[in-house]
Protein backbone atom coordinates (compact mmCIF):
# COMPACT_ATOMS: atom_id res chain seq x y z
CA UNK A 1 88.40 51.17 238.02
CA UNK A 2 85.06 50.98 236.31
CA UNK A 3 83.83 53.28 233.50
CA UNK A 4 82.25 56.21 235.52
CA UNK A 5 83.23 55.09 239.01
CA UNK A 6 83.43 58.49 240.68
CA UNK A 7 84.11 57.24 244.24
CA UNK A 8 87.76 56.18 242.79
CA UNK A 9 87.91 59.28 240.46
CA UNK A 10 91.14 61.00 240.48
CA UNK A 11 92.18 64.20 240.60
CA UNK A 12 94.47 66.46 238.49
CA UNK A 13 96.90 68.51 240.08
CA UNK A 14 98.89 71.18 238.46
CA UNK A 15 102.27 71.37 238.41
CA UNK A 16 104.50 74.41 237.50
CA UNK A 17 108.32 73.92 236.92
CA UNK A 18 111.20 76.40 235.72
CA UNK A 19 113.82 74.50 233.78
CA UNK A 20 113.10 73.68 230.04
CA UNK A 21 110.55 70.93 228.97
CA UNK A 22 113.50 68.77 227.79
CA UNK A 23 115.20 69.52 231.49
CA UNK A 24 111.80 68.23 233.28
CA UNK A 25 111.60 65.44 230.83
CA UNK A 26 114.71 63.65 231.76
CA UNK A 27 114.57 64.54 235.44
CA UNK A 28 113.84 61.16 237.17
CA UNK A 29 112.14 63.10 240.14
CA UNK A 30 109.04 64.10 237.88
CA UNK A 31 108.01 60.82 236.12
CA UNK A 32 104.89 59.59 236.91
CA UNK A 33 104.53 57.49 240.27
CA UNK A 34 102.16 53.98 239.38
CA UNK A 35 99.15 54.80 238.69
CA UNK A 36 99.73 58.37 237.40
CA UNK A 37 99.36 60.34 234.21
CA UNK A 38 101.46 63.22 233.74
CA UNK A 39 100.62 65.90 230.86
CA UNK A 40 102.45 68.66 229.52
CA UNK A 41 101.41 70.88 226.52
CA UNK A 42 103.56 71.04 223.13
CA UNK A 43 101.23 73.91 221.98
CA UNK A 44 97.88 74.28 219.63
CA UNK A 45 97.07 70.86 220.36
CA UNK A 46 100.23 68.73 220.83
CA UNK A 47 100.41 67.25 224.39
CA UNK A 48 103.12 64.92 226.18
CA UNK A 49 101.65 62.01 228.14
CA UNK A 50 103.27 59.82 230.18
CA UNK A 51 101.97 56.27 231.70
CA UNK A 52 104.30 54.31 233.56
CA UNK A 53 106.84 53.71 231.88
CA UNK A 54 105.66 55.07 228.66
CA UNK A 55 106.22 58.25 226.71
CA UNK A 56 103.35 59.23 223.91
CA UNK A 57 102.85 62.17 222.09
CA UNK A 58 99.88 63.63 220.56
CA UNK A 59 99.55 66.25 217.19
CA UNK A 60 102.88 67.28 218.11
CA UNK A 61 103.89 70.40 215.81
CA UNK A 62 107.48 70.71 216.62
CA UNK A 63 108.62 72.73 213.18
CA UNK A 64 107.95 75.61 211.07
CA UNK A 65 106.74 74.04 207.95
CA UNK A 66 103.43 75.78 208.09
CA UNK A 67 105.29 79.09 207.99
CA UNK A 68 107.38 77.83 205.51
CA UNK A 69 104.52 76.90 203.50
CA UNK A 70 102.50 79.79 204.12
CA UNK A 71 104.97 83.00 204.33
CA UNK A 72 104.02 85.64 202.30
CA UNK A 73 100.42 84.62 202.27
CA UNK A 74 97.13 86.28 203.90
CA UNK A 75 97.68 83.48 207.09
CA UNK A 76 101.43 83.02 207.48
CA UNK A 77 101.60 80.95 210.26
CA UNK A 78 104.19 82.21 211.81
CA UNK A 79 104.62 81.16 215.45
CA UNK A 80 103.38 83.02 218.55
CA UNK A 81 105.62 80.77 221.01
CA UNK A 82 108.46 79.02 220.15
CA UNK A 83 108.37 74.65 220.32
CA UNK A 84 108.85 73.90 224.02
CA UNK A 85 111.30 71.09 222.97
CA UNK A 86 112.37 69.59 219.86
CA UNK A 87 112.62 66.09 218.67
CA UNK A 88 115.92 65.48 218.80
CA UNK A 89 116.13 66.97 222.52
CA UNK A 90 113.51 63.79 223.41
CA UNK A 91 115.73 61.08 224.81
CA UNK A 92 112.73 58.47 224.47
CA UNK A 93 109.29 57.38 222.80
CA UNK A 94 107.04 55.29 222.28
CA UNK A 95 103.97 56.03 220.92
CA UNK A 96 102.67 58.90 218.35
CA UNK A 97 99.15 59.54 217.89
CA UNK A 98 97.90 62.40 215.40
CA UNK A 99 94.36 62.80 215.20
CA UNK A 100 93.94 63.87 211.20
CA UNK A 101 96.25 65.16 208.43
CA UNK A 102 96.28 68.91 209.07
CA UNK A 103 99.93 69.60 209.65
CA UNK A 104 99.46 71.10 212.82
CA UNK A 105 98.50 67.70 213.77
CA UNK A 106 100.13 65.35 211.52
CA UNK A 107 103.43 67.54 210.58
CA UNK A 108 106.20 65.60 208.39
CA UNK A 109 108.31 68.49 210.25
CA UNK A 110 108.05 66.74 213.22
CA UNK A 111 106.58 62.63 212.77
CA UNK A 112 110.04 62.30 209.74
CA UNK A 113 112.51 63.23 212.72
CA UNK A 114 110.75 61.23 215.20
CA UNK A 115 110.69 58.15 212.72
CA UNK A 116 114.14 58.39 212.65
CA UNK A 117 115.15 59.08 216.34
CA UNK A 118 112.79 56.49 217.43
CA UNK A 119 112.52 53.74 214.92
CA UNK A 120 110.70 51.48 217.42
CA UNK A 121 108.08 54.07 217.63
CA UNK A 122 104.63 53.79 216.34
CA UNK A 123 102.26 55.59 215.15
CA UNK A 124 98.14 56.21 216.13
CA UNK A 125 96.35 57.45 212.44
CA UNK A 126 93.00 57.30 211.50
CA UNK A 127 92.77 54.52 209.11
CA UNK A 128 90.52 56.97 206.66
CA UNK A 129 93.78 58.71 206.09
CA UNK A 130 96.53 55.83 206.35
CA UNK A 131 98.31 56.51 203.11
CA UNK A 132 98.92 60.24 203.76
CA UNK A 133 100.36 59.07 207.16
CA UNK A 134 102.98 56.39 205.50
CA UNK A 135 103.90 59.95 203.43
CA UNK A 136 104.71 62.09 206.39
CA UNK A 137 105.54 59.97 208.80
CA UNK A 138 108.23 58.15 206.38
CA UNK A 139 107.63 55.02 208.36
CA UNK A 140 106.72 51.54 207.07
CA UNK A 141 103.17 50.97 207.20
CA UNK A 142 104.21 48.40 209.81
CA UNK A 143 105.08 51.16 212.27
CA UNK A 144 101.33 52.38 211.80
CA UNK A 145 98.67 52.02 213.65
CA UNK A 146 95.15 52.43 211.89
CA UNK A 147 92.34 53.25 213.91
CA UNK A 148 88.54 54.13 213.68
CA UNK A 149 85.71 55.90 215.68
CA UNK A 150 83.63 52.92 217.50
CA UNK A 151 86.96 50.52 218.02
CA UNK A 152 88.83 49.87 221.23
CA UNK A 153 92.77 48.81 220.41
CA UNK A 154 95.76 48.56 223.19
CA UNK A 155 98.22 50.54 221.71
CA UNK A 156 101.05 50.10 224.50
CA UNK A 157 100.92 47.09 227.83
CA UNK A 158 97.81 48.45 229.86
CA UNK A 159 96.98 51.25 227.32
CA UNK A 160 93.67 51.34 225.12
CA UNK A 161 92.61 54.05 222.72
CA UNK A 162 89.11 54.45 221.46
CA UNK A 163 88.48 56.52 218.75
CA UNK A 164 85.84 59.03 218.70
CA UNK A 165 84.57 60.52 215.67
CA UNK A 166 85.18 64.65 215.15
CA UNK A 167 83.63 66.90 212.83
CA UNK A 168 85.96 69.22 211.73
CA UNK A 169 83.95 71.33 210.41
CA UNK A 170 81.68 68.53 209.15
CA UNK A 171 81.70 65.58 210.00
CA UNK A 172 82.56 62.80 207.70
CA UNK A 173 83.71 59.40 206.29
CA UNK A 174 85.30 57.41 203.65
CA UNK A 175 83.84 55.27 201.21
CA UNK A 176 84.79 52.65 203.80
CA UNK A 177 83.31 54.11 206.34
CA UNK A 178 86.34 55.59 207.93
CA UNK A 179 86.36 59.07 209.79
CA UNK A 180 89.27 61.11 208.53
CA UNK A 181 89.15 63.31 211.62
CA UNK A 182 89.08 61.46 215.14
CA UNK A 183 88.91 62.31 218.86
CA UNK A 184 90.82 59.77 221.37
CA UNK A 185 89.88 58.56 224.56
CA UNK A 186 93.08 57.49 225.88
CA UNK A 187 92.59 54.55 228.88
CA UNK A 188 95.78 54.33 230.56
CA UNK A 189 96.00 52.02 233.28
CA UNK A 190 91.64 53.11 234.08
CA UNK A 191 93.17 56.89 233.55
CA UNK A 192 90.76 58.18 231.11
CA UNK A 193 91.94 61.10 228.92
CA UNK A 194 89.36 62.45 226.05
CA UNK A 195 91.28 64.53 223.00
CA UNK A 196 88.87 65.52 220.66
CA UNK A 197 91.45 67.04 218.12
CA UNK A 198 90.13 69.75 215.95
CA UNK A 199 85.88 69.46 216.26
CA UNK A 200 82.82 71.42 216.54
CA UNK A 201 79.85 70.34 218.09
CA UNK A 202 77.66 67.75 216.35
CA UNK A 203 74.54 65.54 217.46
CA UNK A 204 75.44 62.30 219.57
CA UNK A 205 79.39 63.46 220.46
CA UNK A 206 77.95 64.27 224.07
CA UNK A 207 76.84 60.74 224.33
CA UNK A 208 79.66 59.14 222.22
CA UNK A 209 82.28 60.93 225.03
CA UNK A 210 79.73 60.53 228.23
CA UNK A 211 80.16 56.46 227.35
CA UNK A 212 83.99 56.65 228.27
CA UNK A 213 83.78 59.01 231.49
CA UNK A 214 86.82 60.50 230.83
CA UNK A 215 88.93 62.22 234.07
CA UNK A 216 90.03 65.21 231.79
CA UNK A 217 88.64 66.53 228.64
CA UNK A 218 92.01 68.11 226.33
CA UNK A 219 89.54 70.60 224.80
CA UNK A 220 90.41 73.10 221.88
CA UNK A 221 88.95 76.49 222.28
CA UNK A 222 89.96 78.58 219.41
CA UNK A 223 86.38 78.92 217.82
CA UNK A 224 85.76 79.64 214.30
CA UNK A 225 84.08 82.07 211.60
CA UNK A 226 82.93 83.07 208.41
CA UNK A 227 86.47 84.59 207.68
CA UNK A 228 88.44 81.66 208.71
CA UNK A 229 86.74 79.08 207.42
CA UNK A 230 86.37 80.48 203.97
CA UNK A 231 90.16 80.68 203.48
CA UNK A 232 90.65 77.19 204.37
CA UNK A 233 91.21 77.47 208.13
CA UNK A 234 88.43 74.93 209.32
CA UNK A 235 87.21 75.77 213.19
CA UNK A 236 86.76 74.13 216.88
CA UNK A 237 84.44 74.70 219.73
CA UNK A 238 84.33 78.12 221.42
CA UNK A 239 85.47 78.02 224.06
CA UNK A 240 81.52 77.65 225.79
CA UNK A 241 81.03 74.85 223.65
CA UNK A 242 84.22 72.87 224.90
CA UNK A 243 83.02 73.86 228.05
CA UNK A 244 79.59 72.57 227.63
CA UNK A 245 81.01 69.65 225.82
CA UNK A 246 83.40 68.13 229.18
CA UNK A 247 80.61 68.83 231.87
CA UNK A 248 77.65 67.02 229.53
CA UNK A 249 80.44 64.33 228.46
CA UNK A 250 81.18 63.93 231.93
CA UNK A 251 84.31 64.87 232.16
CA UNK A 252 85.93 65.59 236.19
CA UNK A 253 87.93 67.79 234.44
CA UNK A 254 89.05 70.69 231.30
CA UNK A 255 92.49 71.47 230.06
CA UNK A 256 91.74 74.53 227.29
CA UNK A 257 94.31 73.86 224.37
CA UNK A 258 94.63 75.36 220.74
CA UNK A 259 94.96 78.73 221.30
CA UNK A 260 98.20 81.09 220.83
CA UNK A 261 100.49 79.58 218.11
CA UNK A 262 98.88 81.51 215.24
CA UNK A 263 97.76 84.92 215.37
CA UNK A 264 94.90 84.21 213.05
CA UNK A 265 93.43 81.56 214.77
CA UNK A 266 93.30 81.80 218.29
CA UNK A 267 91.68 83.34 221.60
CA UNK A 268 92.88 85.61 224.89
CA UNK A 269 94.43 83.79 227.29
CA UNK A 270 92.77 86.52 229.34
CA UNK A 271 89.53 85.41 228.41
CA UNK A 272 90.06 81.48 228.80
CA UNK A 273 91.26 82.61 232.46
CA UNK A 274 88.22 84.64 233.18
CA UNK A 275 86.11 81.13 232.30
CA UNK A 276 88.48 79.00 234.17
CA UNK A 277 87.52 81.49 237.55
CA UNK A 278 83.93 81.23 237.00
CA UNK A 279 83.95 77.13 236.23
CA UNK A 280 85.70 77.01 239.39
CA UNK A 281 83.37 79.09 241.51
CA UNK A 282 80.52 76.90 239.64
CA UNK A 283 82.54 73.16 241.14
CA UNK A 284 84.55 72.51 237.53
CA UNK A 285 87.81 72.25 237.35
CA UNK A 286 89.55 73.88 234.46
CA UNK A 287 93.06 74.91 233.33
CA UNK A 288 94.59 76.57 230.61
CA UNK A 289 97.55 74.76 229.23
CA UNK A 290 100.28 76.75 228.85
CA UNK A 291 104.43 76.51 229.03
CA UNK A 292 106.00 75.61 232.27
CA UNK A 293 103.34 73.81 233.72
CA UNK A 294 102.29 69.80 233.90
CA UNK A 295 99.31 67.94 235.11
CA UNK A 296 99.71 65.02 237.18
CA UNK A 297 96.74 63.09 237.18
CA UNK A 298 96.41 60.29 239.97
């Protein structure tokens, strides 16, 4: 499948289930078929992707160090929804990939106990921040995989990542000319799957994603402000601008993440539902990730 070959696009399906994440996980009967993606949401922006017979996470924030860090503060942190699954409940993996150090994204919580389960696992990491990853990961910088916007590197057999930059709330690099905050476009098997992690709108990203055609945008949606970002809670896209962002990146598809973890910082599922009728009525398709429900992409 070419780069923007529509006539072979496919389609995402949603799929709801009723046992526990871990339960659907290790159920034979829903693991992807060849050529399929599936997708299933970890919460804020932590996603489970599957590829054949590959397992990869992304920014999964499987603990409760923030509010351990945080309680008794103005923000904190303490969770709106409970993990879906923890790490020692996964019975496999492969493949980590955090998009920056926040530790909603990159959370020693969650990457240590992984390290440990999995120690043939590896790690994604921008390379801006490479040495803060060997630190919360607790992994050899073997196990690491540093990546930057503008590179293409197979990070599994018939699976490619390619970096996109993210400004989060600015946009910026290293003295080497490394972004410290990264999007993904995620080619798995000519499956394209865009994950911006935590970014705002900023001249060229339309262009920079429209490049990889990706099937499905993973889109955060929790906005920002004044408030937030003055106490050290940097922002996303509204939830227009993610929407503006997958139809002018050319994305087939949106699945709305980043939303209902912290009370703080986040948006009515009400109002992300509201969008997702109107997109629809307009020829987008759009979901709202949420527990009990997977994507199959195919």
């Amino acid at each position: 499948m070419s780069v923007g070959d529509a006539s072979t696009s496919p389609s995402l399906r949603a799929e709801t289930f009723h046992t526990s994440l871990r339960d659907r996980l290790l159920d034979p009967r829903s693991s992807p078929r060849s050529g399929e993606v599936t997708l299933y949401w970890l919460g804020q922006a932590g996603f489970v992707i599957e590829f054949n017979r590959f397992r990869m996470l992304i920014d999964p924030y499987l603990s409760n160090s923030l509010a351990q860090k945080y309680q008794g503060t103005k923000f904190p942190h303490a969770r709106m929804m409970a993990a879906p699954i923890l790490p020692d409940e996964l019975d496999r993996l492969d493949v980590v990939l955090c998009t920056h150090r926040h530790t909603d994204h990159m959370d020693p919580g969650t990457l240590q106990p992984l390290a440990i389960r999995f120690p043939k696992a590896r790690f994604v990491v921008p390379a801006a921040v490479v040495d803060e990853a060997v630190k919360r990961c607790e992994a050899g910088i073997d196990r690491l995989i540093a990546v930057n916007a503008g590179e293409r590197t197979e990070i599994l057999d018939g699976c490619f990542v390619s970096p996109i930059a993210s400004a989060h709330e600015t946009l910026d690099r290293d003295a080497n000319g490394n972004y410290p905050w990264l999007g993904y476009v995620i080619d798995a098997g000519g499956v394209r799957l865009y994950h911006s992690g935590d970014c705002i709108p900023y001249p060229g990203l339309e262009e920079a994603v429209a490049v990889h055609a990706p099937h499905v945008a993973l889109l955060p949606v929790n906005g920002r402000d004044a408030q937030r970002s003055g106490n050290g809670v940097p922002g996303n896209f509204t939830l227009d601008e993610a929407v503006t962002l997958a139809r002018n990146g050319g994305a087939r598809a949106m699945i709305a993440h980043h939303y209902g973890l912290f009370d703080f910082n986040t948006i009515s599922s009400d109002v992300i539902d509201r969008r997702i009728t109107l997109e629809k009525a307009n020829g987008f398709e759009m979901f709202r990730a949420q527990q009990g429900q997977g994507w199959r992409l195919r």
